[in-house]
C-alpha atoms as a PDB file:
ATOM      1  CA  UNK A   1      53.827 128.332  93.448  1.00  0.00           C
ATOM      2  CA  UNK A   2      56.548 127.868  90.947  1.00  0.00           C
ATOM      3  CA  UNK A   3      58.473 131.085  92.163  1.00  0.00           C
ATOM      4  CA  UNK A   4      58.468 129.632  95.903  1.00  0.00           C
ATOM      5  CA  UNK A   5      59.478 126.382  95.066  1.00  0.00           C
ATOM      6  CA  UNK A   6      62.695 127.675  92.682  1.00  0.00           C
ATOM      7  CA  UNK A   7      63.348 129.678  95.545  1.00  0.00           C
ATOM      8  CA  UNK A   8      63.699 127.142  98.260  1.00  0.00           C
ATOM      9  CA  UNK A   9      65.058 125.180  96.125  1.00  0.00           C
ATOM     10  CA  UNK A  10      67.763 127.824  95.568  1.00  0.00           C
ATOM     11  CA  UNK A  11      68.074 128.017  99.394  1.00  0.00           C
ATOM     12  CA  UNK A  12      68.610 124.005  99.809  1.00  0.00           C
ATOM     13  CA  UNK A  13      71.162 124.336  97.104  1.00  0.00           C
ATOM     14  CA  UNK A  14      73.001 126.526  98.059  1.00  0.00           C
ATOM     15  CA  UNK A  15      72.836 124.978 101.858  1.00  0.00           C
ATOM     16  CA  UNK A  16      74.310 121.707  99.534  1.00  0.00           C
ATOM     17  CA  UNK A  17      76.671 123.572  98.110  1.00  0.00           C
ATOM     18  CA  UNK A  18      79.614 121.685  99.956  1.00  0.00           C
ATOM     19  CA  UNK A  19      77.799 118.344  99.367  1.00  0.00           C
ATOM     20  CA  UNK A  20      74.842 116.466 101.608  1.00  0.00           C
ATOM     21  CA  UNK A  21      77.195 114.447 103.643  1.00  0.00           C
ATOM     22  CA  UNK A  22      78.692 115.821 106.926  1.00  0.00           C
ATOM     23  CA  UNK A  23      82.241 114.892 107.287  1.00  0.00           C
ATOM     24  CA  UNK A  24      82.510 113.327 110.804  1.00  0.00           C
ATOM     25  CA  UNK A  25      86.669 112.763 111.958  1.00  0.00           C
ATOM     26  CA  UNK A  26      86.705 109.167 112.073  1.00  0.00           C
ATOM     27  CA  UNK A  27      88.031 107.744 115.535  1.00  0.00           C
ATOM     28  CA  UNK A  28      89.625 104.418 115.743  1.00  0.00           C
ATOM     29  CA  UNK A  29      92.481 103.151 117.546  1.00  0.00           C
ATOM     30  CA  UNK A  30      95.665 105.200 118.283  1.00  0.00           C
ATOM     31  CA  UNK A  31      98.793 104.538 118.677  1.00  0.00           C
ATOM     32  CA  UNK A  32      98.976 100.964 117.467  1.00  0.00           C
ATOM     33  CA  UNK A  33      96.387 100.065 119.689  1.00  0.00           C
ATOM     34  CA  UNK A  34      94.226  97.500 118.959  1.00  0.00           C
ATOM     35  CA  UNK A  35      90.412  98.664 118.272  1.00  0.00           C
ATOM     36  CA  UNK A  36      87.821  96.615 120.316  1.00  0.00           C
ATOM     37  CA  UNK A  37      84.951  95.071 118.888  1.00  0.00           C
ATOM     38  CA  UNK A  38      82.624  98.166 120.763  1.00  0.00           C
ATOM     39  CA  UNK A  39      84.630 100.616 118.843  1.00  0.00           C
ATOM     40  CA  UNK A  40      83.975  98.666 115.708  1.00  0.00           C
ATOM     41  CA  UNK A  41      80.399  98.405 116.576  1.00  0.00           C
ATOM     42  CA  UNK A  42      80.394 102.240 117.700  1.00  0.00           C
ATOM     43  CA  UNK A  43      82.200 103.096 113.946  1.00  0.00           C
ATOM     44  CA  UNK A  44      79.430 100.845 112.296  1.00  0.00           C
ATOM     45  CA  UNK A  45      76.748 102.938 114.036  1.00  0.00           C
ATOM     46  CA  UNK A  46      78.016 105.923 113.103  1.00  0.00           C
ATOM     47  CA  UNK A  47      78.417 105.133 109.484  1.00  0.00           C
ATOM     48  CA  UNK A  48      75.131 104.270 110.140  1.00  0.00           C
ATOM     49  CA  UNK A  49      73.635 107.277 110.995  1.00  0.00           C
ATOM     50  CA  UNK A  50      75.623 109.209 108.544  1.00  0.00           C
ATOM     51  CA  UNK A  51      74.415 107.354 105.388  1.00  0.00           C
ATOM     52  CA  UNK A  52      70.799 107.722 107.010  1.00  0.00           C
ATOM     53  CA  UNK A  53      71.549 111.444 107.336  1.00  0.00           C
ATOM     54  CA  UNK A  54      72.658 111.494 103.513  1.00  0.00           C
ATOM     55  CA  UNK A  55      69.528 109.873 102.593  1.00  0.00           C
ATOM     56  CA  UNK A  56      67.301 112.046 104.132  1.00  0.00           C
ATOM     57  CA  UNK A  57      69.239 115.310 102.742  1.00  0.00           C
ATOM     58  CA  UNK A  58      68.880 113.747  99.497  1.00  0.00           C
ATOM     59  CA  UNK A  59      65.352 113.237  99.094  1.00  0.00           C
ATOM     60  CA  UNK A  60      64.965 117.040 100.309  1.00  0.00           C
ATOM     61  CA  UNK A  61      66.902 117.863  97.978  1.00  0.00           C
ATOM     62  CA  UNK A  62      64.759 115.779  95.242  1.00  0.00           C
ATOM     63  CA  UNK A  63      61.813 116.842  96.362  1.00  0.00           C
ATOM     64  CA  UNK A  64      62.570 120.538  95.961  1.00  0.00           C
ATOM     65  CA  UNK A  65      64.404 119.876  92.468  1.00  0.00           C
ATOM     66  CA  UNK A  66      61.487 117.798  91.168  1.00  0.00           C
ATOM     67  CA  UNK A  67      58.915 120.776  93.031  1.00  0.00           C
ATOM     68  CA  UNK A  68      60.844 123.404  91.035  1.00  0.00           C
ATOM     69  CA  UNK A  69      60.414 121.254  87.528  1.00  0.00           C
ATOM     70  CA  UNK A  70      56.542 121.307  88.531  1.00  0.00           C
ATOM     71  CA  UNK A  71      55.693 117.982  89.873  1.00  0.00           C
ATOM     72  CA  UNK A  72      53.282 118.416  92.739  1.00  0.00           C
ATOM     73  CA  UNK A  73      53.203 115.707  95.408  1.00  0.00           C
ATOM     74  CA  UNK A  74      50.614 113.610  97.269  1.00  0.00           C
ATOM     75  CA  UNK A  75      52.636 111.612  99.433  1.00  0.00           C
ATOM     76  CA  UNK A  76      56.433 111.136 100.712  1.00  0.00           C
ATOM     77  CA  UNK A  77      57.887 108.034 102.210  1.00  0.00           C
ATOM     78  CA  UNK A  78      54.334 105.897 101.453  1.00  0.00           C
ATOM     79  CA  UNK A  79      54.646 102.541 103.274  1.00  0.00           C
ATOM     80  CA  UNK A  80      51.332 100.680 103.474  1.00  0.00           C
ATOM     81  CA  UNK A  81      50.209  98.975 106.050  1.00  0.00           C
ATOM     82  CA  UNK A  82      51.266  95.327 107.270  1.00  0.00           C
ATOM     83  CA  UNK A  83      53.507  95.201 104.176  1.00  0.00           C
ATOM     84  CA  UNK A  84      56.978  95.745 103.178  1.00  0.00           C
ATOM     85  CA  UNK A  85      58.004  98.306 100.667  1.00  0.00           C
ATOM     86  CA  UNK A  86      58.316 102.458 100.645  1.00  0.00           C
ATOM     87  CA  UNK A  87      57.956 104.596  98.148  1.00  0.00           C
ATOM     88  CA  UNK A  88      59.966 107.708  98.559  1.00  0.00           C
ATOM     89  CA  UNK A  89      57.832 110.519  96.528  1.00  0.00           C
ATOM     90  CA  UNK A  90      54.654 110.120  94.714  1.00  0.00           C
ATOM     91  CA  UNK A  91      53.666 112.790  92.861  1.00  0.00           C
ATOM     92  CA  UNK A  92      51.728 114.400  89.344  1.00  0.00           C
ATOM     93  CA  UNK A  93      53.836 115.740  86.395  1.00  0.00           C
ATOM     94  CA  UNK A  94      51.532 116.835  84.482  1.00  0.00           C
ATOM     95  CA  UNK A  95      48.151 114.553  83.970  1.00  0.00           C
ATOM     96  CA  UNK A  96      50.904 111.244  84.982  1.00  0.00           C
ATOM     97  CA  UNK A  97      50.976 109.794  88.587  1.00  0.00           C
ATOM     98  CA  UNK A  98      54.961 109.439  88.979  1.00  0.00           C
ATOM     99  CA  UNK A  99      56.160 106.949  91.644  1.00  0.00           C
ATOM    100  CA  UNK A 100      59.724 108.615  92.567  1.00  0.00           C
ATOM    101  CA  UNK A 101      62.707 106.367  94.170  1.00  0.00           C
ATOM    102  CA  UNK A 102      65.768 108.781  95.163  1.00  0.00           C
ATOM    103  CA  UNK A 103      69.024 107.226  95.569  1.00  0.00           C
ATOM    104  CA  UNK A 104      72.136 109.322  96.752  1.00  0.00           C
ATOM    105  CA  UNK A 105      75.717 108.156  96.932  1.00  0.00           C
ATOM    106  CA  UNK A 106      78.623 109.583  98.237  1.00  0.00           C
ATOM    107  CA  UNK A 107      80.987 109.556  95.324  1.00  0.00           C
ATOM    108  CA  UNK A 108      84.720 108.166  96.520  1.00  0.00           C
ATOM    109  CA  UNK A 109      87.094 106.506  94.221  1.00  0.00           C
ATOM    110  CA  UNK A 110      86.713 102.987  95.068  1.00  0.00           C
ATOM    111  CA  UNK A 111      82.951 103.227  94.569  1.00  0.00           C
ATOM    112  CA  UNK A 112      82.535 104.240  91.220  1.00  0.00           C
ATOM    113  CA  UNK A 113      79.043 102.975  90.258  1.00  0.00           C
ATOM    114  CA  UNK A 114      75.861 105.160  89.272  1.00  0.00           C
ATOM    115  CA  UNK A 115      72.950 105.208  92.118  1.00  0.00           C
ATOM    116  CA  UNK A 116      70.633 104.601  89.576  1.00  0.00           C
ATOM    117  CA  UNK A 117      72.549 100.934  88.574  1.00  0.00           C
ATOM    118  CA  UNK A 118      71.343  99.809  92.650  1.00  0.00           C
ATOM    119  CA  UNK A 119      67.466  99.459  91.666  1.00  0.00           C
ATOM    120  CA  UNK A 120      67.654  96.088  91.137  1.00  0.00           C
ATOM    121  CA  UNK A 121      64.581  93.700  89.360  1.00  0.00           C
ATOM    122  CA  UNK A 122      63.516  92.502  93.335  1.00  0.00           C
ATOM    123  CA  UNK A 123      63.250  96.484  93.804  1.00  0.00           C
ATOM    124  CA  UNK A 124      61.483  97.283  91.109  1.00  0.00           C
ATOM    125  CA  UNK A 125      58.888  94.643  91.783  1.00  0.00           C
ATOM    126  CA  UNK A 126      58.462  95.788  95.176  1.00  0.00           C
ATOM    127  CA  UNK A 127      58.051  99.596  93.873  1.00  0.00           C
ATOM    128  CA  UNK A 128      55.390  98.277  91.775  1.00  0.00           C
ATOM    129  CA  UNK A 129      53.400  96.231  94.330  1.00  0.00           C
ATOM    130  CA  UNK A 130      53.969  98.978  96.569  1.00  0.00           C
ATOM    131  CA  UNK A 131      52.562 101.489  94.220  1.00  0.00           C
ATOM    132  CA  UNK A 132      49.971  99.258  93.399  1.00  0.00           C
ATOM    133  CA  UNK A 133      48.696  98.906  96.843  1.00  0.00           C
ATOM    134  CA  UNK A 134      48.774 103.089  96.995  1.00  0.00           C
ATOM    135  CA  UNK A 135      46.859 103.279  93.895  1.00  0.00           C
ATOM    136  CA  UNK A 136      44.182 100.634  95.903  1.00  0.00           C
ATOM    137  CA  UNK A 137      44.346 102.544  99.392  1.00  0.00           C
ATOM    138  CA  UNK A 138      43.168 106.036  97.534  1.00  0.00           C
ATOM    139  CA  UNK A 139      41.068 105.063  94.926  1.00  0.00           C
ATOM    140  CA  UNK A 140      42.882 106.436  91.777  1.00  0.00           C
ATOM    141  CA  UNK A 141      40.676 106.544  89.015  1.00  0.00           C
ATOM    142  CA  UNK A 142      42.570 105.220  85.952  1.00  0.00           C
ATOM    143  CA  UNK A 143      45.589 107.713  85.166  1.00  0.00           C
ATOM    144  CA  UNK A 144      48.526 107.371  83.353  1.00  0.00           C
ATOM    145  CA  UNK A 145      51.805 106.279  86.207  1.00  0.00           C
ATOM    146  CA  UNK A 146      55.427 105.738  85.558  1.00  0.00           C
ATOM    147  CA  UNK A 147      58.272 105.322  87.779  1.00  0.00           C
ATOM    148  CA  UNK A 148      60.848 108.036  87.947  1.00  0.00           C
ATOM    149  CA  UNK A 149      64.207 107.859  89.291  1.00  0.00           C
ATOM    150  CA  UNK A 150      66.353 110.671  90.862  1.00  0.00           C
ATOM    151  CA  UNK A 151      70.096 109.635  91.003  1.00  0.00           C
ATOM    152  CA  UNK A 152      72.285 111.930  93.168  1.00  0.00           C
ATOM    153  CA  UNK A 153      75.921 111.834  92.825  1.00  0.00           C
ATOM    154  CA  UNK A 154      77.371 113.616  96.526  1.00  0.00           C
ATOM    155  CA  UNK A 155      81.041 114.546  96.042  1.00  0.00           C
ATOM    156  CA  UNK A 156      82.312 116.009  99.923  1.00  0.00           C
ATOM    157  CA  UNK A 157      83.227 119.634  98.775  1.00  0.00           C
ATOM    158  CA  UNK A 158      80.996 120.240  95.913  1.00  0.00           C
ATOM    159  CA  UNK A 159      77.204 120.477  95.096  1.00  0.00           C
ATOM    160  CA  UNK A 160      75.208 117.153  94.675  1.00  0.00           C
ATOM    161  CA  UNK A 161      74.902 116.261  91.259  1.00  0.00           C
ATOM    162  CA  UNK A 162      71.149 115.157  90.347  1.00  0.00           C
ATOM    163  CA  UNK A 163      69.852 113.061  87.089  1.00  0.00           C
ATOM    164  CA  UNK A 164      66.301 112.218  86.748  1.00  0.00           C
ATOM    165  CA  UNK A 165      65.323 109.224  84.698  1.00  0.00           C
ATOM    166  CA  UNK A 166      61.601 109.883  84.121  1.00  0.00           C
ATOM    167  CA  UNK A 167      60.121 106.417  83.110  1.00  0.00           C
ATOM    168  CA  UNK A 168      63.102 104.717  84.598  1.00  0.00           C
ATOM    169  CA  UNK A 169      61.633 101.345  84.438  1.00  0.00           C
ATOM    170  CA  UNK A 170      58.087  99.605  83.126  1.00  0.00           C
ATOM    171  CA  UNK A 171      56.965  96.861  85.238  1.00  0.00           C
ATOM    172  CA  UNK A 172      53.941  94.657  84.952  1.00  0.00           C
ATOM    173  CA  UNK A 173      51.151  96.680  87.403  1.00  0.00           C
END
């Protein structure tokens, strides 16, 4: 299994070799035009839909890093029912349950903080009622958890850059 996961993993980065993030031309107004409020709202949309698009490429890309390091995976995007919170990956490394968040930003010169710095103490208690819940739903017997993040920097022209924090954060379960 380890040989097909290195190898599609090869295959997604190379596919990301360019970066996650399709550059769309940006539209606007034109010749000193003024842009209405449905072009705003159209723009808005679109940035939308491309930071949704990032997203998803960036968890694929995750998954198939963390695959090829030998974590094997029970669920992907685990929301339980009637309550709020997602949990992008859970997995096993090892004998440990690891609840996996993935954040990817596109790095540009005015943004210059780490994905990793946006998991904020709300967040984290969410992830851990979230995971709690999970660990309810399917009757885990008692194993060792942690909470692993994946930070992805995404530079437009160059392969994503990924970090993973194993035991990123310890809260109260």
């Amino acid at each position: 299994m380890a040989i097909f996961s290195g190898a599609v993993f090869q295959a997604v980065r190379w596919r990301a070799r360019r970066g996650l993030r399709d550059e769309v031309a940006s539209f606007g107004a034109g010749d000193g035009e003024v842009a209405t409020a449905l072009q705003d709202e159209a723009v808005a949309l679109r940035d939308k839909e491309t930071s949704r698009r990032t997203g998803i490429r960036g968890e694929t890309y995750a998954y198939w890093y963390l695959r090829r390091l030998g974590y094997v995976f029970v669920a992907r995007n685990y929301m339980p029912r009637r309550v709020k919170g997602e949990i992008d990956m859970i997995g096993y490394d090892g004998e440990t349950l690891a609840f996996v968040e993935v954040r990817t930003r596109t790095v540009r010169k005015e943004f210059t903080a780490l994905p990793e710095l946006s998991i904020t103490r709300e967040k984290q208690e969410l992830l851990a009622r979230t995971a709690k819940l999970f660990l309810m739903e399917r009757r885990v017997a008692v194993c060792p958890c942690r909470f692993d993040v994946v930070a992805i920097d995404n530079e437009v022209g160059r392969p994503p850059v990924v970090r993973l924090h194993k035991d990123a954060f310890s809260p109260q379960m």
